[in-house]
Protein backbone atom coordinates (compact mmCIF):
# COMPACT_ATOMS: atom_id res chain seq x y z
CA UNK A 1 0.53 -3.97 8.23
CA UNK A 2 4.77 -4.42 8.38
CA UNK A 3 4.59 -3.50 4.78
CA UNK A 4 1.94 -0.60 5.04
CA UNK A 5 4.37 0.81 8.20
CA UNK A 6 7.65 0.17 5.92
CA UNK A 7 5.44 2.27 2.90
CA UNK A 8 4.58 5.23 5.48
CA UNK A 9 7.74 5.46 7.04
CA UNK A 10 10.01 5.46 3.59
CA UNK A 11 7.32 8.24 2.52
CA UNK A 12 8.57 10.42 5.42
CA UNK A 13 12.06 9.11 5.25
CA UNK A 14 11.87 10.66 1.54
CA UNK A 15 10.17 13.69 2.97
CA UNK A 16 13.46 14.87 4.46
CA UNK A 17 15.98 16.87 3.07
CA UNK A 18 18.66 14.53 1.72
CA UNK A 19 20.45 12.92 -1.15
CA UNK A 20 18.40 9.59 -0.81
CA UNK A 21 14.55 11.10 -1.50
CA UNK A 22 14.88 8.89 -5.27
CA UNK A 23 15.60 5.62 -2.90
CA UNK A 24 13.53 6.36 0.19
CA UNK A 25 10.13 7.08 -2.61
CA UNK A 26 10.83 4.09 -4.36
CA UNK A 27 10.71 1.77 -1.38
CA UNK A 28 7.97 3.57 0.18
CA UNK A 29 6.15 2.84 -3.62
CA UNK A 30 6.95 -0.37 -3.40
CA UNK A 31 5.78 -1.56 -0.49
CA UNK A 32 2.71 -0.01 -0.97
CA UNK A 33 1.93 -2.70 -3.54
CA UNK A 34 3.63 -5.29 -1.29
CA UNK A 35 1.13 -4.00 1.25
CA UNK A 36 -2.20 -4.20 -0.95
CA UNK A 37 -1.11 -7.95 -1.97
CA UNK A 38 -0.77 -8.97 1.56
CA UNK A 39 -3.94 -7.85 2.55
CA UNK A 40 -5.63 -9.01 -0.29
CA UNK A 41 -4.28 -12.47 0.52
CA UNK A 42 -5.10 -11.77 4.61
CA UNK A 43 -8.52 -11.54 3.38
CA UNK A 44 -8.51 -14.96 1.21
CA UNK A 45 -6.94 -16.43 4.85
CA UNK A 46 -10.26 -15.68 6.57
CA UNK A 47 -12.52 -17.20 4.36
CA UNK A 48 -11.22 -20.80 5.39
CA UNK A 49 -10.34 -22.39 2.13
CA UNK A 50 -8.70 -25.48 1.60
CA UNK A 51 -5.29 -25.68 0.24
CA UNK A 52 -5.45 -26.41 -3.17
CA UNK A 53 -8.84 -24.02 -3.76
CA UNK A 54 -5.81 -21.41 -2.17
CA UNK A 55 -3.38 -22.00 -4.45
CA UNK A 56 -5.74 -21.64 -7.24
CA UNK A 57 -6.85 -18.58 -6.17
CA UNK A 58 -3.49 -16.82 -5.52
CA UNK A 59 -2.73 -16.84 -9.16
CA UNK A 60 -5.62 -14.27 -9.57
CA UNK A 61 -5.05 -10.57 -9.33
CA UNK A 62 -5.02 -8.41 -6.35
CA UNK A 63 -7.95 -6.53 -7.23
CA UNK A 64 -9.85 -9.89 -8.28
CA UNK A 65 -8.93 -11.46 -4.58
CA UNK A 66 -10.70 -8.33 -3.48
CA UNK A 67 -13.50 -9.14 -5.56
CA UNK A 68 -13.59 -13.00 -4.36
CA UNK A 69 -13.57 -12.18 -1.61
CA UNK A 70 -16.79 -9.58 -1.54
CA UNK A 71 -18.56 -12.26 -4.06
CA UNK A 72 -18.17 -14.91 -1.09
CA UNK A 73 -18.94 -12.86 1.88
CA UNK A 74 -21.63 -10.57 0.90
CA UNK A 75 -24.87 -10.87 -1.63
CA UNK A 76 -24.92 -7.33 -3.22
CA UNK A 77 -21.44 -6.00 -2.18
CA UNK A 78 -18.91 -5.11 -5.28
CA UNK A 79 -16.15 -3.15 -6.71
CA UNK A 80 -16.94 -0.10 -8.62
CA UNK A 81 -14.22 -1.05 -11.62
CA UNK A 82 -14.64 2.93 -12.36
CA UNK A 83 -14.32 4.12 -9.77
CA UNK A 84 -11.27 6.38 -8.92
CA UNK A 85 -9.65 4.93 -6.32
CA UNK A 86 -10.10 1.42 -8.35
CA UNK A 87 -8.50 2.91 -11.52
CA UNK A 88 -5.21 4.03 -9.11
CA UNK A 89 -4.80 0.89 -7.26
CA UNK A 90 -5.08 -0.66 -10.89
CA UNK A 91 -2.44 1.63 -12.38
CA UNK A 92 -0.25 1.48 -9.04
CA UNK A 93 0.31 -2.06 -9.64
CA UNK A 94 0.60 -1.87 -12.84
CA UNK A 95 3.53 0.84 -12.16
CA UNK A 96 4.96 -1.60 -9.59
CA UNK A 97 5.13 -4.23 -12.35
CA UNK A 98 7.15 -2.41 -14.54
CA UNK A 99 9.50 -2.05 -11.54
CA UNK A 100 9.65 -5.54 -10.88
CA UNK A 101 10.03 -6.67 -14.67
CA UNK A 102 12.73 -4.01 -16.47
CA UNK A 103 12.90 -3.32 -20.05
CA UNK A 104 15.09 -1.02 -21.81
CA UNK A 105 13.69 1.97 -22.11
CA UNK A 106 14.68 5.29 -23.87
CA UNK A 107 15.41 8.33 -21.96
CA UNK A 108 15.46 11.59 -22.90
CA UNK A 109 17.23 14.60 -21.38
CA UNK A 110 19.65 17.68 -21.55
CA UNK A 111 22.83 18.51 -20.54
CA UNK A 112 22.78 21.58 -17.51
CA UNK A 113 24.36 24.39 -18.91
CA UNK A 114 27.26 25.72 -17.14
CA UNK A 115 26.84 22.99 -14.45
CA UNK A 116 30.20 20.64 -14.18
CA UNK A 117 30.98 17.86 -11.75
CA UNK A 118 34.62 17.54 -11.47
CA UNK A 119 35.53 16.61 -15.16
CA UNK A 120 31.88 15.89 -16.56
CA UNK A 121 28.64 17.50 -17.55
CA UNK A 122 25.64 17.14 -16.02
CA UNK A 123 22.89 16.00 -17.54
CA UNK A 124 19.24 15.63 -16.26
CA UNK A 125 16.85 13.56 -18.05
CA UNK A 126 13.16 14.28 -18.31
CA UNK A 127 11.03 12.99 -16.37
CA UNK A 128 8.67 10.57 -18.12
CA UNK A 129 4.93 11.34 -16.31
CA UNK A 130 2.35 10.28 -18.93
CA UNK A 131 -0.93 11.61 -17.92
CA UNK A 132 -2.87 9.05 -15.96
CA UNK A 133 -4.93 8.68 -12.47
CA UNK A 134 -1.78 8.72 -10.64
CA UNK A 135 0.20 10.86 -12.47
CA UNK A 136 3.15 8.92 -11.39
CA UNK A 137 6.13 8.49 -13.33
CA UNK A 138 6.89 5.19 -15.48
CA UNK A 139 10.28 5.70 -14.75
CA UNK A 140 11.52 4.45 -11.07
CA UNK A 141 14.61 6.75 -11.50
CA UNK A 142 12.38 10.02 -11.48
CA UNK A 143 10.14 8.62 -8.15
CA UNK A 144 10.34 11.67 -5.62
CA UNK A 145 8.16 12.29 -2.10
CA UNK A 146 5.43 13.30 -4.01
CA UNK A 147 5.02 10.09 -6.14
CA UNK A 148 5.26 8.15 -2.86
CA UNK A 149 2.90 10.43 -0.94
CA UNK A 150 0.59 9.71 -3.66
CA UNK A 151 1.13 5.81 -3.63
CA UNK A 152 0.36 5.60 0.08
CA UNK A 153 -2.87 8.28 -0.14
CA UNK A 154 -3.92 5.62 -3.11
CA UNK A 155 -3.77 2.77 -0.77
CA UNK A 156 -5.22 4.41 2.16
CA UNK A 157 -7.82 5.61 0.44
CA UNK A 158 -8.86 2.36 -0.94
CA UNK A 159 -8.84 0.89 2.39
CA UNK A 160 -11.38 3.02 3.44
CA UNK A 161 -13.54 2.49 0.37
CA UNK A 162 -13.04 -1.39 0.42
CA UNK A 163 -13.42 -2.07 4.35
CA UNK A 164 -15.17 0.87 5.51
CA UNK A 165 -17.60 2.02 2.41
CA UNK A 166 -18.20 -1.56 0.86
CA UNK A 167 -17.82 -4.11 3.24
CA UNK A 168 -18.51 -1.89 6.31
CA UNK A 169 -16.61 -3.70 8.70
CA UNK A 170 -16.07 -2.17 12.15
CA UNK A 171 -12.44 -0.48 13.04
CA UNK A 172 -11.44 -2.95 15.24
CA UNK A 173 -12.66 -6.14 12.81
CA UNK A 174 -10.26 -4.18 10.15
CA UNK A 175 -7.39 -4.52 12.68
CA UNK A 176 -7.81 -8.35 13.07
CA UNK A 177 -8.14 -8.74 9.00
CA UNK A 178 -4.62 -7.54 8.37
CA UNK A 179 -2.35 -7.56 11.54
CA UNK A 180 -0.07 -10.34 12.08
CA UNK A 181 -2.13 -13.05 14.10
CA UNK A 182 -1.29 -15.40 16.80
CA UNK A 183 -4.13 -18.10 17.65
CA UNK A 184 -4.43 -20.10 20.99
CA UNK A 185 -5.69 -23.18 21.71
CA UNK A 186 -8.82 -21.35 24.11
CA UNK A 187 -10.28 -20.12 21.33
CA UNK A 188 -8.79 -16.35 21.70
CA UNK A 189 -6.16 -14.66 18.81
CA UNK A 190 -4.02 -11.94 19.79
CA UNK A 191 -3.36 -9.28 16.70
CA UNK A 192 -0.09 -7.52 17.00
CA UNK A 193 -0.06 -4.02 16.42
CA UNK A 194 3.50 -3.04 17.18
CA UNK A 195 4.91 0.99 17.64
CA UNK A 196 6.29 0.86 14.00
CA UNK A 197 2.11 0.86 13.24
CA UNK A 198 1.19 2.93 15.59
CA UNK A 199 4.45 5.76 14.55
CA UNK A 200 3.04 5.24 10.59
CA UNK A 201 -0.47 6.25 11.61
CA UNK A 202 0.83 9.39 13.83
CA UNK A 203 2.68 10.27 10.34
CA UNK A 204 -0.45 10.26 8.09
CA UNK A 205 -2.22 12.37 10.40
CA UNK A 206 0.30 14.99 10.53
CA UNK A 207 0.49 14.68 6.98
CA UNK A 208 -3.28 15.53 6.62
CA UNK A 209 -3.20 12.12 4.92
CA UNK A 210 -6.12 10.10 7.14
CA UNK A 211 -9.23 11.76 6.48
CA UNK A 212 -10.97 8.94 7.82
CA UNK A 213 -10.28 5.80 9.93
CA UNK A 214 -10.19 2.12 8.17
CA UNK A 215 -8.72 0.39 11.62
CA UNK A 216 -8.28 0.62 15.03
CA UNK A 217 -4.95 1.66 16.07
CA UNK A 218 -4.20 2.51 20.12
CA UNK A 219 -3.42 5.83 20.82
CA UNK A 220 -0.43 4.88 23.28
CA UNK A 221 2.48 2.59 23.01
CA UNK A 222 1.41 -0.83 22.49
CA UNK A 223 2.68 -4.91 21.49
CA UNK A 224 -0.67 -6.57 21.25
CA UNK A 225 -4.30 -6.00 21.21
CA UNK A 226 -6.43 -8.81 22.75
CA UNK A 227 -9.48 -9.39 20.60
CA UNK A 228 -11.34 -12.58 21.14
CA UNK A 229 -12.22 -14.90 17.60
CA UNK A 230 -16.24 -14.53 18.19
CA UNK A 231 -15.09 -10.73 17.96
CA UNK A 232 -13.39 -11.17 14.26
């Protein structure tokens, strides 16, 4: 949930007026992927594996850890592969990927006319958007607020259709899947939900971006939530 708080808060950071929207949308992008791999992997924690089994399994994808991980919980739950949502989380990462791994790649553009800093022209390349689910850009250089508003509704909205829709977990059982955990030896965890969480949830909802819930987050300042492990 750092990463999912770092994603939101870039996304508004981006949302402001300022020179930096290009940097602020690709971090908030970014760590939207960052986000979905850490909770795909918070889920693989859960299921109690041993190491090596672990290891195996981390070299699948993010959206087959998701899958594992319905396949070994639940008899009839799975992913819709076309679904929507699926095809977005698919093409996010995908996106990401291309971030993460350059090439060279050709860019195409035109000088401003009559536009001149100091001794040079101007010149504004085109924004490469092929159309796909996303409708994101290929290119990180042309990422603006609205490609990382779209990132983070992508990954919201799968959390609701993988946690809530599919696997139709409880809010609060959500909140011990993918907060940072701290385990005692009497048998009780404590999940940390720290203000940073709580401040990126208050920002989807005045964003209009949270239609519905996928954990529990306290409506007041708050470290730590008490939960005890039967309750997980």
């Amino acid at each position: 949930m750092e990463l999912f708080s770092s994603a939101v808060l870039f996304l508004q950071m981006s949302l402001e007026e300022n020179e930096n929207e290009n940097l602020f949308a690709r971090e908030s992008l970014i760590n939207c992927v960052f986000a979905l791999e850490a909770s795909a992997n918070c889920l693989l924690d859960t299921l109690n594996l041993s190491k090596k089994f672990h290891d195996d399994l981390d070299k699948l994808t993010t959206i087959n850890k998701f899958e594992f991980y319905l396949n070994t919980k639940f008899i009839n739950a799975k992913i819709d592969r076309g679904n929507t949502i699926i095809q977005k989380v698919e093409e996010l990462i995908n996106i990401r990927n291309r971030f993460v791994h350059p090439k060279l790649v050709r860019i195409n553009g035109d000088y401003i006319e009559g536009v001149v800093d100091g001794n040079n022209k101007i010149y504004k390349a085109r924004r490469i958007n092929k159309k796909t689910a996303t409708n994101i850009s290929t290119l990180s250089t042309d990422w603006m607020s609205f490609d990382a508003k779209s990132a983070v509704q992508i990954i919201v909205d799968f959390y609701v259709y993988y946690f809530i829709d599919i696997c139709k977990y409880k809010l609060n059982h959500v909140s011990g899947i993918l907060c940072t955990k701290n385990r005692f030896f009497d048998n009780t965890a404590d999940w940390i939900i720290s203000n940073e969480l709580i401040t990126a949830f208050k920002v989807l909802n005045d964003l209009n971006m949270l239609k519905r819930s996928f954990m529990e987050i306290p409506n007041e300042e708050c470290d730590i939530i008490f939960i005890t492990e039967d309750e997980v």
